[in-house]
N, C-alpha and C. Protein backbone atom coordinates (compact mmCIF):
# COMPACT_ATOMS: atom_id res chain seq x y z
N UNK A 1 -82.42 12.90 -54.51
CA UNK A 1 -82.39 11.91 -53.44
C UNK A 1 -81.24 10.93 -53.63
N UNK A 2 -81.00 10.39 -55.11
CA UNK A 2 -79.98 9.58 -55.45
C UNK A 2 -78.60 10.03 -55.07
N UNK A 3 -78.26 11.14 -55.26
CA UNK A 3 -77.17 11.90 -55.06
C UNK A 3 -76.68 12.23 -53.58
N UNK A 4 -77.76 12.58 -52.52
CA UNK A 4 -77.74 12.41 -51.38
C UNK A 4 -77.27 11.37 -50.73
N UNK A 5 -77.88 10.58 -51.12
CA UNK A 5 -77.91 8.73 -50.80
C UNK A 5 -76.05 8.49 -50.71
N UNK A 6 -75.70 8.69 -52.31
CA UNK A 6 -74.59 8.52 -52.61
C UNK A 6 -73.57 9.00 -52.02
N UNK A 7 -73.81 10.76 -51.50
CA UNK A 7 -72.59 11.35 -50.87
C UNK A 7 -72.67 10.66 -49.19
N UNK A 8 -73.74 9.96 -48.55
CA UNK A 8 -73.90 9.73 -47.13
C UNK A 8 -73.21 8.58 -47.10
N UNK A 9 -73.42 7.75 -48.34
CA UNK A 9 -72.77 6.63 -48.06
C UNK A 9 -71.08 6.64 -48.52
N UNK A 10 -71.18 7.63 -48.69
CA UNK A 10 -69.29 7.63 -49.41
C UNK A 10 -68.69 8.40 -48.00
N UNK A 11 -69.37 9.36 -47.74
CA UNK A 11 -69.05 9.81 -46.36
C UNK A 11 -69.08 9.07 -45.03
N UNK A 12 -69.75 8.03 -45.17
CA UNK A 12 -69.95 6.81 -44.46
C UNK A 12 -68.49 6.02 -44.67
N UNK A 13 -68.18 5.81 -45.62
CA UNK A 13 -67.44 4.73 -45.69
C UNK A 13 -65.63 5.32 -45.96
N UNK A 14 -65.89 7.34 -45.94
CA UNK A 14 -64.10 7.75 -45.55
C UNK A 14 -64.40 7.54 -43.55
N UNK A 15 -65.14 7.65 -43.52
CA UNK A 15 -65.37 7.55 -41.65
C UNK A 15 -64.83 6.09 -41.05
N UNK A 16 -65.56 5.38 -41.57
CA UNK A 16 -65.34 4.17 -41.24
C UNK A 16 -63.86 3.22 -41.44
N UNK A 17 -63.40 4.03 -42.36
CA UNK A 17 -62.09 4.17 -42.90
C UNK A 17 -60.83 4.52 -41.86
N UNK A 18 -61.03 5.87 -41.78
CA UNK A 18 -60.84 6.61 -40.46
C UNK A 18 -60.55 5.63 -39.52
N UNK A 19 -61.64 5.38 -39.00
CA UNK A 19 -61.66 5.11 -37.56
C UNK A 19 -61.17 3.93 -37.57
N UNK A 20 -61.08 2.76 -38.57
CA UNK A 20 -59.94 1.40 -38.76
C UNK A 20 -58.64 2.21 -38.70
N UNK A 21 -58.26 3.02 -39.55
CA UNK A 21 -56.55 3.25 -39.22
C UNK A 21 -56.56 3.89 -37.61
N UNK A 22 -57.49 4.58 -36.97
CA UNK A 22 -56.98 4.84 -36.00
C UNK A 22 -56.69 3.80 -34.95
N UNK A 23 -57.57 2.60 -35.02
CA UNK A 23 -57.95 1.47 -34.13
C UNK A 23 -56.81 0.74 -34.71
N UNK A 24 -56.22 0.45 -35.46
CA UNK A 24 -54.76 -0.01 -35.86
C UNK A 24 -53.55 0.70 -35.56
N UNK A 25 -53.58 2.07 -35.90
CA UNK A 25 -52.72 3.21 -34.84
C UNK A 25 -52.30 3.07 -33.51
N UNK A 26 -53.41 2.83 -32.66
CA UNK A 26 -53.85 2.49 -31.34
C UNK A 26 -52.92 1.08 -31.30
N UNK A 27 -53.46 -0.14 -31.88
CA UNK A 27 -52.02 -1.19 -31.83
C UNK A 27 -51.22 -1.20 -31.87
N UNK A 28 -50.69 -0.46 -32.99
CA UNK A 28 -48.68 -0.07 -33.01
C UNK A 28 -48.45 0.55 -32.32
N UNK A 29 -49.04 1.68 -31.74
CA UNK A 29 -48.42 2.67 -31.31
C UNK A 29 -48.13 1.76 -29.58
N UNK A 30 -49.48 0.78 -28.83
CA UNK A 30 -49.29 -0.23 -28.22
C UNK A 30 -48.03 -1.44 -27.76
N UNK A 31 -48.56 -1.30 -28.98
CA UNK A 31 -47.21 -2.66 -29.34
C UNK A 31 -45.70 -2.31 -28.95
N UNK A 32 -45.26 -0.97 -30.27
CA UNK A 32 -44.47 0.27 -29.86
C UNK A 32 -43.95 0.64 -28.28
N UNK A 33 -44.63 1.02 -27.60
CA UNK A 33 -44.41 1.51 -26.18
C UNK A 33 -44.35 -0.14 -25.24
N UNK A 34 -44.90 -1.05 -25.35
CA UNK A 34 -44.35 -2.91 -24.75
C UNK A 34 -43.12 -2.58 -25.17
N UNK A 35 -42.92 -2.99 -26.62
CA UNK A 35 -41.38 -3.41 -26.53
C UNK A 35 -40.33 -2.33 -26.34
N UNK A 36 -40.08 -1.00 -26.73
CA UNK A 36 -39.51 -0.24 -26.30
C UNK A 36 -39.05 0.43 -24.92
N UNK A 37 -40.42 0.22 -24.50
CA UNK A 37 -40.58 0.42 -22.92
C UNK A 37 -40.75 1.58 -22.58
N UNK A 38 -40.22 2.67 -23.92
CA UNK A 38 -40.92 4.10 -23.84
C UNK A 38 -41.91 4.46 -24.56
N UNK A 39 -42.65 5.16 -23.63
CA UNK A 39 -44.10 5.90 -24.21
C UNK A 39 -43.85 6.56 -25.11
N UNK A 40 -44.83 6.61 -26.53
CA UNK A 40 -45.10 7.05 -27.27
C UNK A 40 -46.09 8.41 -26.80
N UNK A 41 -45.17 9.68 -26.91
CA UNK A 41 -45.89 10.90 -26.55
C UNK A 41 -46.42 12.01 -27.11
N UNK A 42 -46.10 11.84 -28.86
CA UNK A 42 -46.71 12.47 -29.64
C UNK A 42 -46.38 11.82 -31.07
N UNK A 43 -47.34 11.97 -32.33
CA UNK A 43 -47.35 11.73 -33.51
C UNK A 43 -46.85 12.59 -34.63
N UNK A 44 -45.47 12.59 -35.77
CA UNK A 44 -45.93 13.73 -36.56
C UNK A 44 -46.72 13.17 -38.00
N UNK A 45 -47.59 13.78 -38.48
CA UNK A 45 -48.72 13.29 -39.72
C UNK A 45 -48.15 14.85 -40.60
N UNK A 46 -47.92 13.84 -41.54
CA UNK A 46 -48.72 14.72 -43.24
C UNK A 46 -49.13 14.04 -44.22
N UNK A 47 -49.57 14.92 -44.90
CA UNK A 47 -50.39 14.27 -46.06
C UNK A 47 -51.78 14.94 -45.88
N UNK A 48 -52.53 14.26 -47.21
CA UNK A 48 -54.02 15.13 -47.56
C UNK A 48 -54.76 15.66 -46.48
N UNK A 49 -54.86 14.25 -45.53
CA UNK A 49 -55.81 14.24 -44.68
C UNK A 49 -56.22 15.26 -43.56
N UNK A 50 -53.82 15.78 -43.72
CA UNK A 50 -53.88 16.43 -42.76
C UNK A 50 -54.42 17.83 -42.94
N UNK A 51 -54.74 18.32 -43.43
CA UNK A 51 -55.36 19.21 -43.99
C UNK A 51 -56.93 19.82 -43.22
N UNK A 52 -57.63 18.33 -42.75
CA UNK A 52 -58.82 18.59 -42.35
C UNK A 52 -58.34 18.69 -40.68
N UNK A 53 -58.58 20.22 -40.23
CA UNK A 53 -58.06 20.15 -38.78
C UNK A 53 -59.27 19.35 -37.71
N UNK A 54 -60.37 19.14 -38.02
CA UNK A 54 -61.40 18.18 -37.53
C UNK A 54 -61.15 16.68 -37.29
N UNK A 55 -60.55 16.20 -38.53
CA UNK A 55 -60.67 15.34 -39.10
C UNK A 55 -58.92 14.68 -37.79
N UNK A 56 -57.89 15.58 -37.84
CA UNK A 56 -56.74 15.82 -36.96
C UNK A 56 -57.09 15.63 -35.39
N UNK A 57 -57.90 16.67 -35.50
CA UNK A 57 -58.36 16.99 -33.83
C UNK A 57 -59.37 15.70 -33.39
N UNK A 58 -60.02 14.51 -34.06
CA UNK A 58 -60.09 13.65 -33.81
C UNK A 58 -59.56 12.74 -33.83
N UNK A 59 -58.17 12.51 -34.21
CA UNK A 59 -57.43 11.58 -34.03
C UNK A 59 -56.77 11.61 -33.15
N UNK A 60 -56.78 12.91 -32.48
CA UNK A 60 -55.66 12.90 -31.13
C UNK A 60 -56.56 13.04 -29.70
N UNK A 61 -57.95 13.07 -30.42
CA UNK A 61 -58.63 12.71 -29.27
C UNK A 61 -59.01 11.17 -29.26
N UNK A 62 -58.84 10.46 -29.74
CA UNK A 62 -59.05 8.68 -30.19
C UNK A 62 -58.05 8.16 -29.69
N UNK A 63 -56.93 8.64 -30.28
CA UNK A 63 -55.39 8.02 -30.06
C UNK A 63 -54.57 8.67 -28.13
N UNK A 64 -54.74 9.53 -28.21
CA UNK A 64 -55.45 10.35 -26.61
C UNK A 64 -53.34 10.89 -26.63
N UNK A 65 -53.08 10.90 -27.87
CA UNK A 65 -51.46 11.25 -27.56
C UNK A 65 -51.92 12.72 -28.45
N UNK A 66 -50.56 13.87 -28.68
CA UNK A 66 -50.49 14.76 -29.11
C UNK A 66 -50.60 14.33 -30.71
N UNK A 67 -51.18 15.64 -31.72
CA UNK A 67 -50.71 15.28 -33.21
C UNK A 67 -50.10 16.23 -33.44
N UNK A 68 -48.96 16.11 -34.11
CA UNK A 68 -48.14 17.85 -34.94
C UNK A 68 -48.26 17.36 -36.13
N UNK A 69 -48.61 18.68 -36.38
CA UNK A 69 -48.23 18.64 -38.10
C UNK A 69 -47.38 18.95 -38.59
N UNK A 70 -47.17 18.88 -39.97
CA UNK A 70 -45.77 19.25 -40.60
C UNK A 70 -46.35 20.87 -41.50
N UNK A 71 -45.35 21.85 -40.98
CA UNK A 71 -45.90 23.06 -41.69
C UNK A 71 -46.44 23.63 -43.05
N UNK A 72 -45.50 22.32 -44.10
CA UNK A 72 -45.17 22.94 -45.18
C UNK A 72 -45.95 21.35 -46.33
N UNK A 73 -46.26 21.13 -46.78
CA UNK A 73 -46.57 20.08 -47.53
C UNK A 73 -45.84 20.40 -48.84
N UNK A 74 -45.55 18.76 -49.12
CA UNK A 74 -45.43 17.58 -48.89
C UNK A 74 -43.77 17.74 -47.78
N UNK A 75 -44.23 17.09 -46.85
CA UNK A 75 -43.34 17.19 -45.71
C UNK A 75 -42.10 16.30 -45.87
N UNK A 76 -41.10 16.86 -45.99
CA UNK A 76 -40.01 15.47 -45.26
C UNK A 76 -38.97 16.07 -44.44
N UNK A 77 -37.92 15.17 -44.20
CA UNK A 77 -37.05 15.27 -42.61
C UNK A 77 -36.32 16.59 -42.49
N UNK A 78 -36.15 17.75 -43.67
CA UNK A 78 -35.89 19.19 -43.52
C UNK A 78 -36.83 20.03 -42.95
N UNK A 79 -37.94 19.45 -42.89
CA UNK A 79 -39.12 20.98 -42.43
C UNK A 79 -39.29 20.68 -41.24
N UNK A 80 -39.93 22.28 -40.95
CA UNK A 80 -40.33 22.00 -39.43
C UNK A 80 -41.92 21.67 -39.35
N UNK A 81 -41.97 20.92 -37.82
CA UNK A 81 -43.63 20.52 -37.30
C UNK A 81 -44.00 21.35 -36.23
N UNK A 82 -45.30 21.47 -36.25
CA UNK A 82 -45.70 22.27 -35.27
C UNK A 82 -46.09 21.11 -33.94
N UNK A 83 -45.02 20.29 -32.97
CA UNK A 83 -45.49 19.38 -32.29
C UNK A 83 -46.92 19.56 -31.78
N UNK A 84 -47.28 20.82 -31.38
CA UNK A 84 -48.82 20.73 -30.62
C UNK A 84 -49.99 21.23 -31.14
N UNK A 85 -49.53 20.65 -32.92
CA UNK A 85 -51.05 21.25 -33.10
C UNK A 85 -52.35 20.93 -32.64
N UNK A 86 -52.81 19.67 -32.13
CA UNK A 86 -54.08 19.13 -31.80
C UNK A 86 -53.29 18.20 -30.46
């Protein structure tokens, strides 16, 4: 039961986690498209997280823009992204 307890509430609290960077995402990316004056029309992400395609496919349904990923981990400005993964 202890152990249960423990993983709900740790799973509780990468969620809750989550959903603050996205609700801060949501501001810059805000903020971003005011002063620029152009829309922000897709995101590219890597890293651990990206990994969980759930975890992806809800952020681009939150954030309501496209997510690509980067093909190859650990990503930088040589590789390619797949703009439409989610």
């Amino acid at each position: 039961m202890l152990v249960a307890m423990c993983l709900e509430e740790n799973m509780r609290s990468v969620f809750e986690k989550f959903l603050i960077a996205v609700i801060v995402l949501l501001k810059v990316i805000d903020a971003m498209n005011k002063d620029s004056g152009i829309t922000v029309s897709s995101l590219k992400v890597d890293g651990g997280m990206t990994s969980n395609n759930l975890l992806m496919q809800l952020q681009a349904d939150l954030v309501g823009i496209d997510v690509g990923m980067f093909t190859h981990f650990p990503a930088d400005t040589n590789q390619d992204w797949d703009p439409g993964s989610f």
